[in-house]
Every structure is written in C-alpha cells, then in structure tokens.
PDB file of N, CA and C in Angstrom:
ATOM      1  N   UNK A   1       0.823  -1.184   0.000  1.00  0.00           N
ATOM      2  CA  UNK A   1       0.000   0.000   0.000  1.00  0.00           C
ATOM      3  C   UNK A   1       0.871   1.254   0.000  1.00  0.00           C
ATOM      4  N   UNK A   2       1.826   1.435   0.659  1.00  0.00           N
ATOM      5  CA  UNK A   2       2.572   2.647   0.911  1.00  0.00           C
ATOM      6  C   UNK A   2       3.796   2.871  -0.471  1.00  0.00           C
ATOM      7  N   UNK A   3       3.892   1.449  -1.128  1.00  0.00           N
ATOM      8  CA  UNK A   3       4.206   1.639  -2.704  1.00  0.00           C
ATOM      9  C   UNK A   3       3.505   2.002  -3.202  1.00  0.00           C
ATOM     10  N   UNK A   4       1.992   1.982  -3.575  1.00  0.00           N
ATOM     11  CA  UNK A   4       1.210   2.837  -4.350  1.00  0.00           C
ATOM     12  C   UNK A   4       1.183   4.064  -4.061  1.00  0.00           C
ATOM     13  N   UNK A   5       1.331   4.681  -2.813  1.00  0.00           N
ATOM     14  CA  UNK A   5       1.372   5.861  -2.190  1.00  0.00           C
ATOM     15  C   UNK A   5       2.120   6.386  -2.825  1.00  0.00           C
ATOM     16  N   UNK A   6       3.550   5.966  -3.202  1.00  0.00           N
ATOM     17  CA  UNK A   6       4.649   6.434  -3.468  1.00  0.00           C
ATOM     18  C   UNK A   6       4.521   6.440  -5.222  1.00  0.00           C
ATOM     19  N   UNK A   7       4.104   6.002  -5.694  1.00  0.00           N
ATOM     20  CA  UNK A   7       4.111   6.091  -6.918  1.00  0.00           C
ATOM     21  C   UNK A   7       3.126   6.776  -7.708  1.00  0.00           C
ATOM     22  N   UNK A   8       2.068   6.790  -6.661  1.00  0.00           N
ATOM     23  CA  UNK A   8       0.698   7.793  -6.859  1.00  0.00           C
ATOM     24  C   UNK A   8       1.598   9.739  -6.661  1.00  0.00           C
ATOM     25  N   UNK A   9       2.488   9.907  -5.492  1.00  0.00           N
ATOM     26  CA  UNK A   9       3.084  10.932  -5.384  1.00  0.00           C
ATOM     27  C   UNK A   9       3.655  11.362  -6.418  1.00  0.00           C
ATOM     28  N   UNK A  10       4.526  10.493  -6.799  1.00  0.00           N
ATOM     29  CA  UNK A  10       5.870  11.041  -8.281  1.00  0.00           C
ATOM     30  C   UNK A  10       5.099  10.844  -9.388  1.00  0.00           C
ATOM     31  N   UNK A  11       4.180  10.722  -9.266  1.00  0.00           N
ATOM     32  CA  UNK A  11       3.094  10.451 -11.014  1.00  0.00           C
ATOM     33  C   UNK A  11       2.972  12.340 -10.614  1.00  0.00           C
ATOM     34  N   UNK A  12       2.009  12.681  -9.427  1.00  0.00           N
ATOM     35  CA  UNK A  12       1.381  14.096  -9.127  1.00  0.00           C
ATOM     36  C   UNK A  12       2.367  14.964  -9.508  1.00  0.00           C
ATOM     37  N   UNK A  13       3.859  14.622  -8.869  1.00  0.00           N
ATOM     38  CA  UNK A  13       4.936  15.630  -8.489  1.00  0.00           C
ATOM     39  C   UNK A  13       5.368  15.901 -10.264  1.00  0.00           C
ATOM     40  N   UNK A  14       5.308  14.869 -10.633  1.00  0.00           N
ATOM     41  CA  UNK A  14       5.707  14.993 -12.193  1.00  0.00           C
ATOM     42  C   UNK A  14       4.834  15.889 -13.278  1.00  0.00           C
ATOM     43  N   UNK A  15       3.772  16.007 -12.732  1.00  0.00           N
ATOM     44  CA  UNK A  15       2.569  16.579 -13.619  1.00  0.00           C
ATOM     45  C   UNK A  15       2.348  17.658 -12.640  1.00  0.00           C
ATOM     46  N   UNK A  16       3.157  18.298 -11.766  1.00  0.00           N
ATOM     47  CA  UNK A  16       2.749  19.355 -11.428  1.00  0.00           C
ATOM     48  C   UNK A  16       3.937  20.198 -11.072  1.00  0.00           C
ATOM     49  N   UNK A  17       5.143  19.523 -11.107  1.00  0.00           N
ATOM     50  CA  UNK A  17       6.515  20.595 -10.872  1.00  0.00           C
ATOM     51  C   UNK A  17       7.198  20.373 -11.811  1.00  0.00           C
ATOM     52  N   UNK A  18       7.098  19.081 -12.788  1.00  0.00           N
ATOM     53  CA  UNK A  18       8.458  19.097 -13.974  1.00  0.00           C
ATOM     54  C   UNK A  18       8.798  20.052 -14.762  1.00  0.00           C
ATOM     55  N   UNK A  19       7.786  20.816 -15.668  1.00  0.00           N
ATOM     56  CA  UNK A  19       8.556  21.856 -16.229  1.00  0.00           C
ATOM     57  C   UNK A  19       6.974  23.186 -15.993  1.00  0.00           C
ATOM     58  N   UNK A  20       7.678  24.053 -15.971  1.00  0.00           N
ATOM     59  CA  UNK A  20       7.289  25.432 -16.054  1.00  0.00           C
ATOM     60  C   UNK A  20       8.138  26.511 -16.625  1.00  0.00           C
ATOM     61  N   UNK A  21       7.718  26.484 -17.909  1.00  0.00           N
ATOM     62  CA  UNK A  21       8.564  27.895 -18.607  1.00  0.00           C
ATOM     63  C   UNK A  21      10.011  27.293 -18.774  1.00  0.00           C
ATOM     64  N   UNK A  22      10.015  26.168 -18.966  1.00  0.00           N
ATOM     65  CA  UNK A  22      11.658  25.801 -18.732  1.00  0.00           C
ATOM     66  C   UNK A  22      12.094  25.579 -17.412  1.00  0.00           C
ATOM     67  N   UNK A  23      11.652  25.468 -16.340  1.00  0.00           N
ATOM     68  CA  UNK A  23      12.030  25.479 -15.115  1.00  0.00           C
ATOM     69  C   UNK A  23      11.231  24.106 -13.996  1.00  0.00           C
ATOM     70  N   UNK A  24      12.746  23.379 -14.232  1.00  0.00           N
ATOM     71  CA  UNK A  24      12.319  21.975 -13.696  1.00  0.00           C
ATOM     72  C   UNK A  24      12.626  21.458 -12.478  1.00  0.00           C
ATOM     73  N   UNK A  25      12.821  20.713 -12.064  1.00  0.00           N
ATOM     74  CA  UNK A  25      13.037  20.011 -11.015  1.00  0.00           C
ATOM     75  C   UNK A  25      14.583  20.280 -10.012  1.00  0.00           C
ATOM     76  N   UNK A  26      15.163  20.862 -11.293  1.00  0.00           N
ATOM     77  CA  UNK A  26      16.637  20.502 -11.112  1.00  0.00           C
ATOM     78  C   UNK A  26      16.591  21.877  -9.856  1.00  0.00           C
ATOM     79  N   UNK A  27      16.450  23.206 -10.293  1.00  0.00           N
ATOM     80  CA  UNK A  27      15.964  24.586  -9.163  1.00  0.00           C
ATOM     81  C   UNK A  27      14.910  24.335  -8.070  1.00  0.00           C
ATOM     82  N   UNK A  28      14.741  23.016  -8.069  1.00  0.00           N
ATOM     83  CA  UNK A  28      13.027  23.238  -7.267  1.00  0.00           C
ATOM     84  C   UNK A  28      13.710  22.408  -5.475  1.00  0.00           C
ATOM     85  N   UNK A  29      14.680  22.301  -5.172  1.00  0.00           N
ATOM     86  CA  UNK A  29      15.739  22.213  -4.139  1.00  0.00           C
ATOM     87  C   UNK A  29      16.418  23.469  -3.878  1.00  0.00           C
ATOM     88  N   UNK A  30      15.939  24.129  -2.614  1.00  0.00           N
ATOM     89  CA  UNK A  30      16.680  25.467  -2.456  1.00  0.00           C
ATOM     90  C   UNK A  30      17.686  24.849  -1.346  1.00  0.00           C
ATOM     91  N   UNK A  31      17.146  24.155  -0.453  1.00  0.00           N
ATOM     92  CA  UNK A  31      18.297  23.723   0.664  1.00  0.00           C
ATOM     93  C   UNK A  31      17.351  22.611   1.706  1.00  0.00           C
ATOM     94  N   UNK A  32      18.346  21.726   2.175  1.00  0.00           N
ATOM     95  CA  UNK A  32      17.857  20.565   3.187  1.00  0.00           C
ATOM     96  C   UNK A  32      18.854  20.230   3.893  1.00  0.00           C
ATOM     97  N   UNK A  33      18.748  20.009   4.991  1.00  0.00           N
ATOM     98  CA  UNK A  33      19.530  19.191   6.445  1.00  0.00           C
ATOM     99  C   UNK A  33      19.268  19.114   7.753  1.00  0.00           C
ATOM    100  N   UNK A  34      19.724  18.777   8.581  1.00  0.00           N
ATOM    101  CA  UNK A  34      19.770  18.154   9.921  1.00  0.00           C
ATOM    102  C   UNK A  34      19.696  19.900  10.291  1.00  0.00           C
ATOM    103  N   UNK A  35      18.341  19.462  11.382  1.00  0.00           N
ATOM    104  CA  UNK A  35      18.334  20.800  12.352  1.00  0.00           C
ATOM    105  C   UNK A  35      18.761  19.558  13.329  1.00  0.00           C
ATOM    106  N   UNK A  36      18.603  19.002  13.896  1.00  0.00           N
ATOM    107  CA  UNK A  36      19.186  17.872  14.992  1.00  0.00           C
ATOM    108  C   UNK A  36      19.074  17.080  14.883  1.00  0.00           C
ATOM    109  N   UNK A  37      19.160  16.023  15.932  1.00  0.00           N
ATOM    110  CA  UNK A  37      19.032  14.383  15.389  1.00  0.00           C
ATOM    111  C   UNK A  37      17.812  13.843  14.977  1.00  0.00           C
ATOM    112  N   UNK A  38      16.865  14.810  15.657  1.00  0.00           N
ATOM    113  CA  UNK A  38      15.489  14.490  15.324  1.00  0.00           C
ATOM    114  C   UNK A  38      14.438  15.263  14.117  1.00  0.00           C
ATOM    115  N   UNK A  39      15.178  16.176  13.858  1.00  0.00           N
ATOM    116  CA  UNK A  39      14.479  16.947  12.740  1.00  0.00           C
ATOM    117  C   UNK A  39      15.795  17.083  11.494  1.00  0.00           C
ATOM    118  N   UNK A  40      14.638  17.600  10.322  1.00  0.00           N
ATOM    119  CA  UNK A  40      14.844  17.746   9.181  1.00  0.00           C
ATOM    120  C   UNK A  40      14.186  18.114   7.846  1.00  0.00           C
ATOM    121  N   UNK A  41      15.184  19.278   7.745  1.00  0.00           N
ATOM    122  CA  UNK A  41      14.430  20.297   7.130  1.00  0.00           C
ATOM    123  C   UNK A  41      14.612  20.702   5.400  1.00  0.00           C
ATOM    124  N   UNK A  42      13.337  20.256   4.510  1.00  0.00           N
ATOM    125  CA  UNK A  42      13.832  20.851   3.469  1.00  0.00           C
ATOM    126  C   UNK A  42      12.678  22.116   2.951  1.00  0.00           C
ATOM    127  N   UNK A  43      13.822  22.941   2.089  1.00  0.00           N
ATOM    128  CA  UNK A  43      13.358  23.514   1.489  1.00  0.00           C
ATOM    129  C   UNK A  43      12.898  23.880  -0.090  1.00  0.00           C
ATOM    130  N   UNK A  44      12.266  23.730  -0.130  1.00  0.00           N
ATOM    131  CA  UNK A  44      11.716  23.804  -1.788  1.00  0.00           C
ATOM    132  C   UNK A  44      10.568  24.637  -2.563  1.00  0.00           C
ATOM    133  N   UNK A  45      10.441  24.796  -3.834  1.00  0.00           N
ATOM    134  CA  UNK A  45      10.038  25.204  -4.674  1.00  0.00           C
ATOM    135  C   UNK A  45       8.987  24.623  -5.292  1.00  0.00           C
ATOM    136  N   UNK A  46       7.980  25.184  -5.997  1.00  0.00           N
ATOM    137  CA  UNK A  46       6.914  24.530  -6.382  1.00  0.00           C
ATOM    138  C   UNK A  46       6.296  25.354  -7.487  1.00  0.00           C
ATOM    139  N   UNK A  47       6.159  25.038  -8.780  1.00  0.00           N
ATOM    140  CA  UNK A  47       5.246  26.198  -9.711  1.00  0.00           C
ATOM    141  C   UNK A  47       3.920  25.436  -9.984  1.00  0.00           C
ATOM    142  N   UNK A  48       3.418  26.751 -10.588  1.00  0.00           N
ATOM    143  CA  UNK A  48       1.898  26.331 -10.684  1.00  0.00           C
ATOM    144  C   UNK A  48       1.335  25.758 -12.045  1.00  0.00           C
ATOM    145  N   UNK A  49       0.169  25.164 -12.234  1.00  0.00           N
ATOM    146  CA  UNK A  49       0.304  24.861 -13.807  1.00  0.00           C
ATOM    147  C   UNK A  49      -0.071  25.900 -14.543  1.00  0.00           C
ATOM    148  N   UNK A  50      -0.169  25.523 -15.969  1.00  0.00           N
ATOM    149  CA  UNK A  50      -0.192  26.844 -16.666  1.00  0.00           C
ATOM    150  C   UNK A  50      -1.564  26.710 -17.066  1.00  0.00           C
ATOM    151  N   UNK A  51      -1.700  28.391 -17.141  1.00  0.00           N
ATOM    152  CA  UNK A  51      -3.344  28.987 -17.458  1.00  0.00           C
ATOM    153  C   UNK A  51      -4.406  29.119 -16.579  1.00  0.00           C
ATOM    154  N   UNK A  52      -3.514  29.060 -15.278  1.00  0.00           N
ATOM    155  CA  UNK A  52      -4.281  29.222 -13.537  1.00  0.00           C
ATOM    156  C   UNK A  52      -4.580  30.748 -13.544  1.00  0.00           C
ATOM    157  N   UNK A  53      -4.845  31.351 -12.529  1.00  0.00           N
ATOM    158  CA  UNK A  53      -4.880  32.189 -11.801  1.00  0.00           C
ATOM    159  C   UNK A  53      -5.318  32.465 -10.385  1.00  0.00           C
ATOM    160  N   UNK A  54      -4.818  33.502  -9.613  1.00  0.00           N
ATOM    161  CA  UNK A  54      -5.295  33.664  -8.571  1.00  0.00           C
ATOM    162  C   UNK A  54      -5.058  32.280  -8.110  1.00  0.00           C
ATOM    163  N   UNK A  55      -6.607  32.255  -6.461  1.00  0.00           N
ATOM    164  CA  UNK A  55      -5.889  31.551  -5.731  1.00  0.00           C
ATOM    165  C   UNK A  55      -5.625  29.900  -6.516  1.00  0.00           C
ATOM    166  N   UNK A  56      -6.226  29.325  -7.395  1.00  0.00           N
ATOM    167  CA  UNK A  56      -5.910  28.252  -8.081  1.00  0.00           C
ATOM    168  C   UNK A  56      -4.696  28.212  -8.210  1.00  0.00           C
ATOM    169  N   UNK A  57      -4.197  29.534  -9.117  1.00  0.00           N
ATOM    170  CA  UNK A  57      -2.500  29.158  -9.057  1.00  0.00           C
ATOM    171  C   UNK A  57      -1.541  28.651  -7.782  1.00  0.00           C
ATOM    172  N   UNK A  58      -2.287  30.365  -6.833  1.00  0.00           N
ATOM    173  CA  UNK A  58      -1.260  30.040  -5.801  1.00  0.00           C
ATOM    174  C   UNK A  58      -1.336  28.290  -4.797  1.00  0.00           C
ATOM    175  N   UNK A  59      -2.644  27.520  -4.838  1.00  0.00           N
ATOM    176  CA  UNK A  59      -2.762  26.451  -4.392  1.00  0.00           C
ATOM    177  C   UNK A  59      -2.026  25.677  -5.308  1.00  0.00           C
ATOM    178  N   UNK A  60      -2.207  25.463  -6.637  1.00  0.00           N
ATOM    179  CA  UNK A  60      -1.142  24.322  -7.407  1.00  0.00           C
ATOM    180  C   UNK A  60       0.446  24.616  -6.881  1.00  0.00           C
ATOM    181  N   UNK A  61       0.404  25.964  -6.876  1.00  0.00           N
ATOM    182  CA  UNK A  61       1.942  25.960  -6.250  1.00  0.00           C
ATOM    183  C   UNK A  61       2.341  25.683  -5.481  1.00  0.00           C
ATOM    184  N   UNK A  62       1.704  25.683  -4.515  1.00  0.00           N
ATOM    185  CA  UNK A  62       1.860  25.451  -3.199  1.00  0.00           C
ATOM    186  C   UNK A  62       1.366  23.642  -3.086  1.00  0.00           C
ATOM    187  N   UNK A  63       0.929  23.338  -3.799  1.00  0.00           N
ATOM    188  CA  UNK A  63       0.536  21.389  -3.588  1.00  0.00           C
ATOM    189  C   UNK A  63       2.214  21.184  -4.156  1.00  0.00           C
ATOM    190  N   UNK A  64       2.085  21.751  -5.599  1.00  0.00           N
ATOM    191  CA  UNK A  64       3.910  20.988  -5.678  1.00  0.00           C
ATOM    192  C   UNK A  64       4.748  21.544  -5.608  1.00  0.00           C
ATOM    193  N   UNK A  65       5.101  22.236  -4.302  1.00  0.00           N
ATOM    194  CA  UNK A  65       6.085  22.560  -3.688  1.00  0.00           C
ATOM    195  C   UNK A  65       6.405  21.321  -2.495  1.00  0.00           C
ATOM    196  N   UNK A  66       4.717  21.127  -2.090  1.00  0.00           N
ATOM    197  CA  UNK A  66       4.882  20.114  -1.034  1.00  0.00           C
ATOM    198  C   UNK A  66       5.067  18.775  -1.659  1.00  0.00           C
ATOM    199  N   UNK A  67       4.844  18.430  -2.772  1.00  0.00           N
ATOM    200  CA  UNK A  67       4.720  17.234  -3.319  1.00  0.00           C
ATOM    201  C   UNK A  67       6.660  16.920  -3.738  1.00  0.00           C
ATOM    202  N   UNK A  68       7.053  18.486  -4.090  1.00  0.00           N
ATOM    203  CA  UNK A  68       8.367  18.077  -4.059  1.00  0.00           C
ATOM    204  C   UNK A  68       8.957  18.163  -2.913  1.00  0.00           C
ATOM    205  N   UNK A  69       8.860  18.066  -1.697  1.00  0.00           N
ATOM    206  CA  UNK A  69       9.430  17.998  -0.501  1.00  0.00           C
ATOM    207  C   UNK A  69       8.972  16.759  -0.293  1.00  0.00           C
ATOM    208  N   UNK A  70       8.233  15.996  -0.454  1.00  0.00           N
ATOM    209  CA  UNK A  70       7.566  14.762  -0.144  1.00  0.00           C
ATOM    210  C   UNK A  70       8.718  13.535  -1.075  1.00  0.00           C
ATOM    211  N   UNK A  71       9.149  13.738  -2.453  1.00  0.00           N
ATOM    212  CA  UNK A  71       9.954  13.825  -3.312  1.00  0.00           C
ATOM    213  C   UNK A  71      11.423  13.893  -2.431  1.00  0.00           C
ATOM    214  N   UNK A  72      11.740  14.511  -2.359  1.00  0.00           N
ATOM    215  CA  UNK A  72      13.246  14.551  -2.022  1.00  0.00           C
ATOM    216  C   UNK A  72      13.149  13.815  -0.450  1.00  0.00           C
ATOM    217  N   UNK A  73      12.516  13.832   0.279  1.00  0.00           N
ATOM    218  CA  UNK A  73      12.008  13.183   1.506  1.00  0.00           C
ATOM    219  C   UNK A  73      12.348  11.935   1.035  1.00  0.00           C
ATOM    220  N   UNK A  74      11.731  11.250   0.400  1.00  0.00           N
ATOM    221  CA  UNK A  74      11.727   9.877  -0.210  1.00  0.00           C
ATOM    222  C   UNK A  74      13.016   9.366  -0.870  1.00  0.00           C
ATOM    223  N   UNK A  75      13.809  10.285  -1.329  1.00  0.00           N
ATOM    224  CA  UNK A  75      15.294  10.299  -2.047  1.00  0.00           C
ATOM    225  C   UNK A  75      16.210   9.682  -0.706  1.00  0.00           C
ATOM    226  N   UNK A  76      15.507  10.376   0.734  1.00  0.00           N
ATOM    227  CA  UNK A  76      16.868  10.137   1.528  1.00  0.00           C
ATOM    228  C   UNK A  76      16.504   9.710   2.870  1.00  0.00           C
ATOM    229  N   UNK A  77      15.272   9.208   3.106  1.00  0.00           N
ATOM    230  CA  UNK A  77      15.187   8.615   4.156  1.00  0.00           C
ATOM    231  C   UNK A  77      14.945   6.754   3.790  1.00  0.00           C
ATOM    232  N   UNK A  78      15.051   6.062   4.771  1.00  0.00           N
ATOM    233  CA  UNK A  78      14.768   4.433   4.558  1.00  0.00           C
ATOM    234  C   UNK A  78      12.881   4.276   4.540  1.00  0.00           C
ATOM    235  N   UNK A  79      12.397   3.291   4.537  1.00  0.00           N
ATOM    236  CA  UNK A  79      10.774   3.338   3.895  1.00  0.00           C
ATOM    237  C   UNK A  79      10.464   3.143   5.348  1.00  0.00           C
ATOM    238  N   UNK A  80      10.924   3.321   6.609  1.00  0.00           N
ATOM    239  CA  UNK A  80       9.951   3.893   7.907  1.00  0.00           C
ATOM    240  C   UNK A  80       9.754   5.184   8.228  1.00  0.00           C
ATOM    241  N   UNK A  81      10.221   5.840   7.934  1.00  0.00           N
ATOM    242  CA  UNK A  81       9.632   7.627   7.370  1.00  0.00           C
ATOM    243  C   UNK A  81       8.788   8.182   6.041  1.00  0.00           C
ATOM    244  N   UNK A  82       7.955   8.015   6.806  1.00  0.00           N
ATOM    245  CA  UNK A  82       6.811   8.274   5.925  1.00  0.00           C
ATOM    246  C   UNK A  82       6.462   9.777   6.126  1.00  0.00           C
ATOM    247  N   UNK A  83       6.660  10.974   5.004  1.00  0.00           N
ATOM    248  CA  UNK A  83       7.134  12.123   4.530  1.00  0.00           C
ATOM    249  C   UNK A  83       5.702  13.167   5.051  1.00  0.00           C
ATOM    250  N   UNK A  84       4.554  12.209   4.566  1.00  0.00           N
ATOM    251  CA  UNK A  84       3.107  13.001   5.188  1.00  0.00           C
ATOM    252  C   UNK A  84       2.726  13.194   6.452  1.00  0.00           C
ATOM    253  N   UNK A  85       3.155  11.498   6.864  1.00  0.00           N
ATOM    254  CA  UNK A  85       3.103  11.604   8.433  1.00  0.00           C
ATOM    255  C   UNK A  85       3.835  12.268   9.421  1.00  0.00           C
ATOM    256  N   UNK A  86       4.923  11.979   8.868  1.00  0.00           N
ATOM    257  CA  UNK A  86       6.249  12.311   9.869  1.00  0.00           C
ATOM    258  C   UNK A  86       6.739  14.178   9.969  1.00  0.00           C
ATOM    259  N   UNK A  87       6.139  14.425   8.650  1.00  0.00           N
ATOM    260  CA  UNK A  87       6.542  15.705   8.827  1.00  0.00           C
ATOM    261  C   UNK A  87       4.989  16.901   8.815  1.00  0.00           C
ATOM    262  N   UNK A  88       5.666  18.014   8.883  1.00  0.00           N
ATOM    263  CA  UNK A  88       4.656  19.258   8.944  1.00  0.00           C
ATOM    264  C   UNK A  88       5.117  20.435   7.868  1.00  0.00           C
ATOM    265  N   UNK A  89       4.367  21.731   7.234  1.00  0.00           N
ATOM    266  CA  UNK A  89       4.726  22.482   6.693  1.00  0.00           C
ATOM    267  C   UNK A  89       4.780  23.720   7.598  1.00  0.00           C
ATOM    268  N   UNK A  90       5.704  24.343   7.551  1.00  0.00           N
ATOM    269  CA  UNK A  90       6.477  25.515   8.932  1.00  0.00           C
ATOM    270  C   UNK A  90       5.555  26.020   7.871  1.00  0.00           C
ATOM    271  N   UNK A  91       5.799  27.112   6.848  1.00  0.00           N
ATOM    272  CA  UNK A  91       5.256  28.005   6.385  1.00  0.00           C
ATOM    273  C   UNK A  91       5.772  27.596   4.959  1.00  0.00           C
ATOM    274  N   UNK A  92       4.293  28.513   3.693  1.00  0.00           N
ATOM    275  CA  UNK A  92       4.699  28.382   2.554  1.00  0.00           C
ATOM    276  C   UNK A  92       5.319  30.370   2.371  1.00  0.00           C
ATOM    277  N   UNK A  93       5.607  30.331   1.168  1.00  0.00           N
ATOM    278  CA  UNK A  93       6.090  31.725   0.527  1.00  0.00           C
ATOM    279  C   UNK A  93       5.180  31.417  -0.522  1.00  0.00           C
ATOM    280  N   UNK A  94       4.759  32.451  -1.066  1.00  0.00           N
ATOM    281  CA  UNK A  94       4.484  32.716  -2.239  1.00  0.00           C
ATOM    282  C   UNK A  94       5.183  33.879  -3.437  1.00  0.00           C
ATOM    283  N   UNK A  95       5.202  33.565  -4.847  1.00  0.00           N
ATOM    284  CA  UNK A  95       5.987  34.438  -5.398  1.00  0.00           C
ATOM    285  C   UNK A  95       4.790  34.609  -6.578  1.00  0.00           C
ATOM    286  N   UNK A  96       5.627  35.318  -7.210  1.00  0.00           N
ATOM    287  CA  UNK A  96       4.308  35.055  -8.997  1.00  0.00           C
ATOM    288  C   UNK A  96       3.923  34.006  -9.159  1.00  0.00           C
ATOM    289  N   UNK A  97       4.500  33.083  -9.691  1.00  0.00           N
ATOM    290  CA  UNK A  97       3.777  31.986 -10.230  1.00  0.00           C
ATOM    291  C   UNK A  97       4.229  30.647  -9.611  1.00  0.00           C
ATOM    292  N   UNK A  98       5.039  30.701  -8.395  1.00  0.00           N
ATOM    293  CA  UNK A  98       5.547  29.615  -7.632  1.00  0.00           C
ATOM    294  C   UNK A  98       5.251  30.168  -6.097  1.00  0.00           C
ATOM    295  N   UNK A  99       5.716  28.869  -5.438  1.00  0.00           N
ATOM    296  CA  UNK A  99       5.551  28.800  -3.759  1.00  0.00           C
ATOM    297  C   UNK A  99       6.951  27.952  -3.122  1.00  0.00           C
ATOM    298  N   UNK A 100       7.012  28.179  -2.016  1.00  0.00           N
ATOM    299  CA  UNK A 100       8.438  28.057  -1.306  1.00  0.00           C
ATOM    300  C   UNK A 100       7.595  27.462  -0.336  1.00  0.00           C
ATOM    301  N   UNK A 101       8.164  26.127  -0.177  1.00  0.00           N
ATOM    302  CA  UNK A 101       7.356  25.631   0.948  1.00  0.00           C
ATOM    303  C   UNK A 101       8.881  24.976   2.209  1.00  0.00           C
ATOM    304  N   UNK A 102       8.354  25.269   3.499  1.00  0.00           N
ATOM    305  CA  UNK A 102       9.185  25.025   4.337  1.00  0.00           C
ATOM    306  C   UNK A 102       8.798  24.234   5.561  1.00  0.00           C
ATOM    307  N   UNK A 103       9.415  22.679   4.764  1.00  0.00           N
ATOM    308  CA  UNK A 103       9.194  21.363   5.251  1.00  0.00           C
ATOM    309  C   UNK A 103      10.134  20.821   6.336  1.00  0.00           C
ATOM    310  N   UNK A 104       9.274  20.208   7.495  1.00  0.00           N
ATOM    311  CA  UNK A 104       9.996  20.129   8.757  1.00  0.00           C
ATOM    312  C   UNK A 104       9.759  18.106   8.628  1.00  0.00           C
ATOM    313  N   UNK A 105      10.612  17.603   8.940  1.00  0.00           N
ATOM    314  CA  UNK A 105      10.295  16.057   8.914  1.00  0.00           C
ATOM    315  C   UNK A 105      10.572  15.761  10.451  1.00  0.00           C
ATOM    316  N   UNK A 106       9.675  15.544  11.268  1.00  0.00           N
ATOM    317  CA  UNK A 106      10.314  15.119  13.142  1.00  0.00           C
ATOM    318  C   UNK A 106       9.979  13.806  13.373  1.00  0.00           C
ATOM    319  N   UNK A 107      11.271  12.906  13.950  1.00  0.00           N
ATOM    320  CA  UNK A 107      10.909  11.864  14.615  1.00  0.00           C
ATOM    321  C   UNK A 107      12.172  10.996  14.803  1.00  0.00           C
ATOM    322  N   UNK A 108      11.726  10.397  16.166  1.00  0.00           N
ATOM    323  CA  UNK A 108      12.666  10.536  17.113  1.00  0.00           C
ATOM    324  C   UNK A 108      14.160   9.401  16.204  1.00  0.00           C
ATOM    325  N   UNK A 109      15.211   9.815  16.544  1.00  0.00           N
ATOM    326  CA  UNK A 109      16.452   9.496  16.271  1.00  0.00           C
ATOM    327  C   UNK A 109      16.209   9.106  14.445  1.00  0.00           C
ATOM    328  N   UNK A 110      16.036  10.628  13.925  1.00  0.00           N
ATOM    329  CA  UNK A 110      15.693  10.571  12.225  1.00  0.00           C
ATOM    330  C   UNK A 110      16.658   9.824  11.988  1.00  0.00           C
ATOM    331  N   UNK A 111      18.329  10.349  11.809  1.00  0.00           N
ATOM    332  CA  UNK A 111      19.122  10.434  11.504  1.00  0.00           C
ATOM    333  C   UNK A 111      19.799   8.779  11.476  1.00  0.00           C
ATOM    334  N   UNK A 112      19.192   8.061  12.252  1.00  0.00           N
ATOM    335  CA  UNK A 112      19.784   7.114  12.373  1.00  0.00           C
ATOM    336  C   UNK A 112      18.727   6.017  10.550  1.00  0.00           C
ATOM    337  N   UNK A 113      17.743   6.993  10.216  1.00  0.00           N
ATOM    338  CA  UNK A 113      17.134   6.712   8.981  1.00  0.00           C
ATOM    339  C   UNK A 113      17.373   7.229   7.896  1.00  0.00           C
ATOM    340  N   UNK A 114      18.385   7.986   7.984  1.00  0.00           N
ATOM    341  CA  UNK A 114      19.107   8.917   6.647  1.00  0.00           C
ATOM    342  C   UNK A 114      19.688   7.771   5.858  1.00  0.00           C
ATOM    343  N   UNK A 115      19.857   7.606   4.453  1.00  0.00           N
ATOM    344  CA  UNK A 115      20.485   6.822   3.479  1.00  0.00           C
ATOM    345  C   UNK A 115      21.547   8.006   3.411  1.00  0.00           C
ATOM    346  N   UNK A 116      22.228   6.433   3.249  1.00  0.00           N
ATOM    347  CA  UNK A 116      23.555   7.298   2.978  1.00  0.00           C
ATOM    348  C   UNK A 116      24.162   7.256   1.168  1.00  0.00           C
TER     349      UNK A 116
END
C-alpha cells in the first residue's frame, strides 16, 4: 500500500513541478539538512500549472512545492519515514507563479534513517 502511495506521489509531483517555462526540477531544491538528530528540514520550490490564476495558481503551487518535498524526503530517508506523516509544513512563501514551501520532517532518532 505505501508503494502505491509512493508512486501515486511522483506520477502528481511529475505533472505538477516538472517543467514550467523551462524550469524543472533541477531549481526546485533550495536547501535541506539536519536541524538535529530528530528533525529535518527541506526547502523547496513549487510552480503552478499553466493557465491558472489567482488563488488556483497560488494552491497548485503550493501542492507541488509540497509534493516536491515529499519527493526529495523519499530520495533520503529508509521506507519507515513516511514524509506526510512524519513531517509538517512551517510556512509556505508565495511568489508570482511559484511557492516556497518550508518542510519540517520530526521523529525521534531521524538520523539514524538517513540513506547514505
């Protein structure tokens, strides 16, 4: 079940952050790491699809911003951190046509679940 989860995610994340205007995946990582042993923090980027407006836009942006934090979550933890559960969103940003979302992952001795 939590494989379909995961593959249901990167189908979304793909159809909603891969490209915008030329602007893919590769910029959509502003920064991530260890606030302590128990937290972990990324930060990321998210655009909206095209031919939105208003708040529609700013919500698509803001879903795959989180969908790519959910995404890179999955890149570097082992499959008992589960990215929805385990973590929370501190705050989003909003810009023109993208969102900055600032993803907190907590639980207890993370680090000892980091891939290396």
């Amino acid at each position: 079940m939590k494989s379909l989860g995961v593959i249901i995610m990167v189908i979304l994340l793909s159809m909603t952050v891969c490209y915008k205007g030329g602007v893919g995946t590769d910029n959509a990582l502003i920064s991530k790491g260890f606030l302590d042993d128990n937290r972990y923090s990324i930060v990321c980027r998210g655009y909206s699809k095209e031919n939105l407006v208003g708040v529609a836009m700013s919500e698509s942006a803001k879903r795959a911003a989180l969908l790519t934090a959910y995404f890179y979550a999955q890149q570097v933890f082992d499959d008992t951190v589960a990215p929805d559960k385990d973590g929370n969103v501190d705050k989003y940003e909003l810009n023109d046509n993208s969102a900055t979302v600032f993803y907190v992952i907590s639980k207890k001795n993370l680090k000892s679940h980091f891939k290396n």
